[in-house]
C-alpha atoms as a PDB file:
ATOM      1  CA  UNK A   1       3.625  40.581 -42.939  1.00  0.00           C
ATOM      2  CA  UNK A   2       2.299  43.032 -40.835  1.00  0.00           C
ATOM      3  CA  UNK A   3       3.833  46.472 -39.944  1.00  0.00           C
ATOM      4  CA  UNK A   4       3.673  45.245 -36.287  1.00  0.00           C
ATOM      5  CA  UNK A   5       5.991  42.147 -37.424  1.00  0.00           C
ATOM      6  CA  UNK A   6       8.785  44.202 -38.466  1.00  0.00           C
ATOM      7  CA  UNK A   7      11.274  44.930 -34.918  1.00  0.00           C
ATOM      8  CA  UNK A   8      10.928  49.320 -34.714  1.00  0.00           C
ATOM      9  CA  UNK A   9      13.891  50.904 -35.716  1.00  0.00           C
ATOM     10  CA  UNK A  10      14.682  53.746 -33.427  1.00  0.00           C
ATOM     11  CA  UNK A  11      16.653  56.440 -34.739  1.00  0.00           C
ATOM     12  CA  UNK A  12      19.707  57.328 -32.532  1.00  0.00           C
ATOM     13  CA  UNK A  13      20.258  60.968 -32.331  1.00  0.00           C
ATOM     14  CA  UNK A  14      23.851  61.864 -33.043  1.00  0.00           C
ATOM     15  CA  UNK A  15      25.493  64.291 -30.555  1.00  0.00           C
ATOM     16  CA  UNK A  16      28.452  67.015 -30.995  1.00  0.00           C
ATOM     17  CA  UNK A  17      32.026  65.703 -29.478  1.00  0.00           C
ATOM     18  CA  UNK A  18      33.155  68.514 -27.966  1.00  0.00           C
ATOM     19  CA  UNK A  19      33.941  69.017 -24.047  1.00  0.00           C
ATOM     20  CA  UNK A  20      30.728  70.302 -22.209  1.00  0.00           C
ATOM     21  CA  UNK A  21      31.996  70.684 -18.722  1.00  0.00           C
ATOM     22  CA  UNK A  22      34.017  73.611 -17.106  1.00  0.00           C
ATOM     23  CA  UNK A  23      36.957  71.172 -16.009  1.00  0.00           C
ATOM     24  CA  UNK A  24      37.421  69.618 -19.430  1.00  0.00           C
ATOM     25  CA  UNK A  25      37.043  72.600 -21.172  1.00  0.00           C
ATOM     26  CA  UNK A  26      39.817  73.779 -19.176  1.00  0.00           C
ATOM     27  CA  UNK A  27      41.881  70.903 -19.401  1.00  0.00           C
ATOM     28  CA  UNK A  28      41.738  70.959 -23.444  1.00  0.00           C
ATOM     29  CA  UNK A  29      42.732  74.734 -23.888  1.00  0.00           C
ATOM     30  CA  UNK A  30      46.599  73.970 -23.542  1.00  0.00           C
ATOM     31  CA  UNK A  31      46.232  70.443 -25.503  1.00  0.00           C
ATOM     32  CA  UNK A  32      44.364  72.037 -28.817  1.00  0.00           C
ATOM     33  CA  UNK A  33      46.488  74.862 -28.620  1.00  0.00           C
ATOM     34  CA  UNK A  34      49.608  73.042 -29.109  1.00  0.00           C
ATOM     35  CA  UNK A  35      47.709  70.864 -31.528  1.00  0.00           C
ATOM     36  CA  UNK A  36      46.740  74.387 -33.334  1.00  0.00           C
ATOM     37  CA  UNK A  37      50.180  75.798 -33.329  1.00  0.00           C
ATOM     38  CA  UNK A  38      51.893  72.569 -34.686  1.00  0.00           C
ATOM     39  CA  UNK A  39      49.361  72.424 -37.389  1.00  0.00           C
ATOM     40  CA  UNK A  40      50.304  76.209 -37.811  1.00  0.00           C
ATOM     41  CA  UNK A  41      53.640  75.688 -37.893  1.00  0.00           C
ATOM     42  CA  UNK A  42      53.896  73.030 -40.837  1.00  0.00           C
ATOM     43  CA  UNK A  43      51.922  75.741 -43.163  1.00  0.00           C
ATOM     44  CA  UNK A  44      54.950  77.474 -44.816  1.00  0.00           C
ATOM     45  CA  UNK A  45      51.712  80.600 -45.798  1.00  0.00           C
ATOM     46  CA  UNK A  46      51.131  81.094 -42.137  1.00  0.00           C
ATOM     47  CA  UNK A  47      53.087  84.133 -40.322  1.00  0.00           C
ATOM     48  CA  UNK A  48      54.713  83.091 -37.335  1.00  0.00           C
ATOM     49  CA  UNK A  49      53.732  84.764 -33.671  1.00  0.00           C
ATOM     50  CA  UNK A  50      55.540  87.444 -32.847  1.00  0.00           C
ATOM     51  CA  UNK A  51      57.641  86.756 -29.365  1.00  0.00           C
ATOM     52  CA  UNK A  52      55.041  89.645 -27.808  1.00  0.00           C
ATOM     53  CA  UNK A  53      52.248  87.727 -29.123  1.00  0.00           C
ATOM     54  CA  UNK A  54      53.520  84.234 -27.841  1.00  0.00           C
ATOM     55  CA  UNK A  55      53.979  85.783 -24.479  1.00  0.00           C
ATOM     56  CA  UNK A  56      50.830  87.559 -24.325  1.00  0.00           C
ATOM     57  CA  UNK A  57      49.091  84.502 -25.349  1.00  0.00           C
ATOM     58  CA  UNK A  58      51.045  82.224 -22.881  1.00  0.00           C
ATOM     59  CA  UNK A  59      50.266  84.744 -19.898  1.00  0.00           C
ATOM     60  CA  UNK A  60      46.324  84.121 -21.177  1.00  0.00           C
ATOM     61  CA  UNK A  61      46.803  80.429 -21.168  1.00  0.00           C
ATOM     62  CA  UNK A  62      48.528  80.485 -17.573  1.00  0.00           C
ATOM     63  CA  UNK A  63      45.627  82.596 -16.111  1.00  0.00           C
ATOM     64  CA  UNK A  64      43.138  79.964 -17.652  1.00  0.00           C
ATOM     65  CA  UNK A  65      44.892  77.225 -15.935  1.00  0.00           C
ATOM     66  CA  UNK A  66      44.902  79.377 -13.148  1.00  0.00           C
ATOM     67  CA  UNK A  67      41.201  79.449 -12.907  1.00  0.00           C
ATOM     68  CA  UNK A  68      39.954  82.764 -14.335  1.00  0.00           C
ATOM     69  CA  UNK A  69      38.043  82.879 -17.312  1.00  0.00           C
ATOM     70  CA  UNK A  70      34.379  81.624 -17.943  1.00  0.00           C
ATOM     71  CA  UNK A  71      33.715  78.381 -19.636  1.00  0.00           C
ATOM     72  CA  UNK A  72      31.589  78.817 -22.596  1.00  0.00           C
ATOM     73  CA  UNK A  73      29.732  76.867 -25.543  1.00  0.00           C
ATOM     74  CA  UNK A  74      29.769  79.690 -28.560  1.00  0.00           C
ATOM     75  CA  UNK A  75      26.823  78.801 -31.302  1.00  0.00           C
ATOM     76  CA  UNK A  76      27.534  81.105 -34.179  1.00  0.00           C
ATOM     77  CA  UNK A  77      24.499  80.642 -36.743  1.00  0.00           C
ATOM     78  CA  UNK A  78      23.846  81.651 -40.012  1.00  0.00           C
ATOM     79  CA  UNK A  79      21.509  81.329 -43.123  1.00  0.00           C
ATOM     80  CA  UNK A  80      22.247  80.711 -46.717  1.00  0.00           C
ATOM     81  CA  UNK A  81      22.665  83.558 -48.662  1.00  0.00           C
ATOM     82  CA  UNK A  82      20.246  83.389 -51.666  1.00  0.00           C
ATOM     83  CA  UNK A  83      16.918  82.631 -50.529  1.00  0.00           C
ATOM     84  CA  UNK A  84      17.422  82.095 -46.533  1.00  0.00           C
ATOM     85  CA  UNK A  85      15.383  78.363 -46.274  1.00  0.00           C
ATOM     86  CA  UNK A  86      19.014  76.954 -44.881  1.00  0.00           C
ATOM     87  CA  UNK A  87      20.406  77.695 -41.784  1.00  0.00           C
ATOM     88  CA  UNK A  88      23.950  75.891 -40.533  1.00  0.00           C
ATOM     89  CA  UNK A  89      25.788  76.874 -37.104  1.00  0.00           C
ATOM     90  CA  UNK A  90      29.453  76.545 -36.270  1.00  0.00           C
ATOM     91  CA  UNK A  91      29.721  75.190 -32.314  1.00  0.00           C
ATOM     92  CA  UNK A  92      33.036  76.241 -30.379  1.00  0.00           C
ATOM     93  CA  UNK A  93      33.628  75.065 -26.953  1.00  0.00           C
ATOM     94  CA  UNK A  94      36.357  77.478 -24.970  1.00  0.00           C
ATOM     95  CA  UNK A  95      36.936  79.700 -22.174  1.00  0.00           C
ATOM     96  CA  UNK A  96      36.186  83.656 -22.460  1.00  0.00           C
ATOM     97  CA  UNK A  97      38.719  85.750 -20.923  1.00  0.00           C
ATOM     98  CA  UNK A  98      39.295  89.384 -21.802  1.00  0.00           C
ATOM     99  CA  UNK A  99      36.424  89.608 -24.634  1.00  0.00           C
ATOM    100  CA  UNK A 100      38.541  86.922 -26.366  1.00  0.00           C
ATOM    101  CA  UNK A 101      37.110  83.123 -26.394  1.00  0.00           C
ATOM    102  CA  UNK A 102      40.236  80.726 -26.458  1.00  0.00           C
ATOM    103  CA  UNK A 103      38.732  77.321 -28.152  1.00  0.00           C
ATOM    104  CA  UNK A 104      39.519  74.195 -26.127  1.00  0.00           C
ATOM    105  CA  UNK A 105      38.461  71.662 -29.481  1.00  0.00           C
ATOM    106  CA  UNK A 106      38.169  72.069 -33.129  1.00  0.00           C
ATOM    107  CA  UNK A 107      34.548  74.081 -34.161  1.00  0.00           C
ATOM    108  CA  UNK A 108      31.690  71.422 -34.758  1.00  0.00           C
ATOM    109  CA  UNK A 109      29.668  72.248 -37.759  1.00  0.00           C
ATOM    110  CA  UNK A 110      26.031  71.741 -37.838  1.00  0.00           C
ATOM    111  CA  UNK A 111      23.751  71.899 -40.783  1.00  0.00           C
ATOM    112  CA  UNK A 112      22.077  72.574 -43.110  1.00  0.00           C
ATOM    113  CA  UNK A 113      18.719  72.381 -41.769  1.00  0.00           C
ATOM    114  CA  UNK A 114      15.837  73.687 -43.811  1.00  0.00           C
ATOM    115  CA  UNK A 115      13.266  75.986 -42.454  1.00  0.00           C
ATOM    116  CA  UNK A 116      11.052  78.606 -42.721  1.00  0.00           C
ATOM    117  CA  UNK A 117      13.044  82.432 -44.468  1.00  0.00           C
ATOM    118  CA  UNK A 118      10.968  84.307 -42.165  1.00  0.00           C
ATOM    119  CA  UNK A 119      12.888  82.141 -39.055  1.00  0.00           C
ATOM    120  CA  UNK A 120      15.728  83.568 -36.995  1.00  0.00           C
ATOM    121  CA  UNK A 121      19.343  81.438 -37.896  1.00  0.00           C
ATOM    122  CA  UNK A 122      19.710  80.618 -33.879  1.00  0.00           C
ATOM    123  CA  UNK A 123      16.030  79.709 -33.642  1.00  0.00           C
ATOM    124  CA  UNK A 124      15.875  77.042 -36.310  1.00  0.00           C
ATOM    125  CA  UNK A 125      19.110  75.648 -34.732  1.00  0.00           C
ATOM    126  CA  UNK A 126      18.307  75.464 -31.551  1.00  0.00           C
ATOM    127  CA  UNK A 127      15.222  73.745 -31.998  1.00  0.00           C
ATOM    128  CA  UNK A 128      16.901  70.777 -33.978  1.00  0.00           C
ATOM    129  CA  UNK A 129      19.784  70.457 -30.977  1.00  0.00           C
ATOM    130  CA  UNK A 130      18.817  71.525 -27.841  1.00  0.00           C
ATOM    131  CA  UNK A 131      16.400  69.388 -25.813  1.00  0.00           C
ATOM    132  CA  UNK A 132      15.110  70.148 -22.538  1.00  0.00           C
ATOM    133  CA  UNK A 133      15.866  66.186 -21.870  1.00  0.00           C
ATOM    134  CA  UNK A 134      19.458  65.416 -21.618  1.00  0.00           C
ATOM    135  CA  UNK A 135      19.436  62.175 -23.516  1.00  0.00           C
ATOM    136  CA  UNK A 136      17.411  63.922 -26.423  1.00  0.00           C
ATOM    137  CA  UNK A 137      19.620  66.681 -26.861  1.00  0.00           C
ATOM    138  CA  UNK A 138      22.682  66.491 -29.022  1.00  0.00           C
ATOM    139  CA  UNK A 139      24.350  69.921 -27.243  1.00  0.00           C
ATOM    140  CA  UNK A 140      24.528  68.664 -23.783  1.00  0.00           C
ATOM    141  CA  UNK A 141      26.536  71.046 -21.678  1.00  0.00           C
ATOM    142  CA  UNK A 142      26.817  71.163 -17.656  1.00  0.00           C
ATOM    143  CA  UNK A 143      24.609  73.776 -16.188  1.00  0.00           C
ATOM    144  CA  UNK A 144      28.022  75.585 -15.164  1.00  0.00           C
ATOM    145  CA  UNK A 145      28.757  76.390 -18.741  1.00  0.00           C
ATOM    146  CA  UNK A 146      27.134  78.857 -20.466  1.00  0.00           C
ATOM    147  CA  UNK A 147      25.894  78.671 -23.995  1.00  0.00           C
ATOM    148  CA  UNK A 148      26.178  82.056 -26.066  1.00  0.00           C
ATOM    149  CA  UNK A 149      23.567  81.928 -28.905  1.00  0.00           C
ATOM    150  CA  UNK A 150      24.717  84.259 -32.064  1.00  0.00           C
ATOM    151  CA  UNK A 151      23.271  85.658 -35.277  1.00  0.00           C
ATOM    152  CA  UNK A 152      25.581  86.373 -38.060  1.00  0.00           C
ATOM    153  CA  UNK A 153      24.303  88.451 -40.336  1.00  0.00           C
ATOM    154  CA  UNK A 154      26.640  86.837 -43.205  1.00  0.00           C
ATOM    155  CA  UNK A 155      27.221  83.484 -44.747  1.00  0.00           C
END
């Protein structure tokens, strides 16, 4: 049988589930933060929020709802720590208001990858998900939403 005989497989691309417009980020701050805090809440290790911090954090949650606040897709990347060859990247969709970034879904890890030591963490990432080509791309964002690409020095 010939290689031609043989139907092509194509290999689908998976993508990262996390919102990727401004209005659903919004909409999934208050959701995942209840979500958060109930999860919180059943951990008998976790301290509680002080009533200052619950207000000042429900203030922040009413100005997001409100409309202030910019949208944001936060790539944190990293390499391994021995030898540098693997590089992984933590994805957070949220809203940034007041130098804080409230998350509007649970972080998406990416990785491993393998590349090159000598290669930058958010270089090697963004290669492998970021596609000029929408339906190529697995972090598909609206042009509205900005995507913050990070270094961390550590693991």
């Amino acid at each position: 049988m010939s290689p031609t005989d043989h139907p092509q497989k194509l290999a689908v691309r998976p993508s990262l589930h996390f919102p990727g417009t401004a209005a659903a980020i919004r909409a999934a701050i208050r959701p995942h933060r209840d979500a958060l805090a109930a999860e919180l809440d059943a951990d008998p290790h976790t301290p509680a929020l002080t009533p200052e911090e619950a207000a000042e954090e429900e203030t922040l949650i009413a100005r997001i709802e409100a409309g202030e606040g910019a949208p944001e897709v936060f790539v944190r990347c990293f390499s391994d720590k021995g030898t540098g060859w693997m590089k992984t990247a933590t994805i957070t969709a949220g809203i940034r208001i007041d130098d804080y970034l409230f998350e509007a879904a649970t972080p998406v890890r990416f990785g491993p990858v393998r590349c090159r030591p000598t290669e930058k963490p958010h270089q090697t990432i963004k290669r492998h998900i970021w596609r000029v080509s929408r339906s190529r791309s697995m972090l598909v964002v609206e042009s509205d939403v900005s995507v913050v690409w990070y270094d961390d020095p550590r693991p």
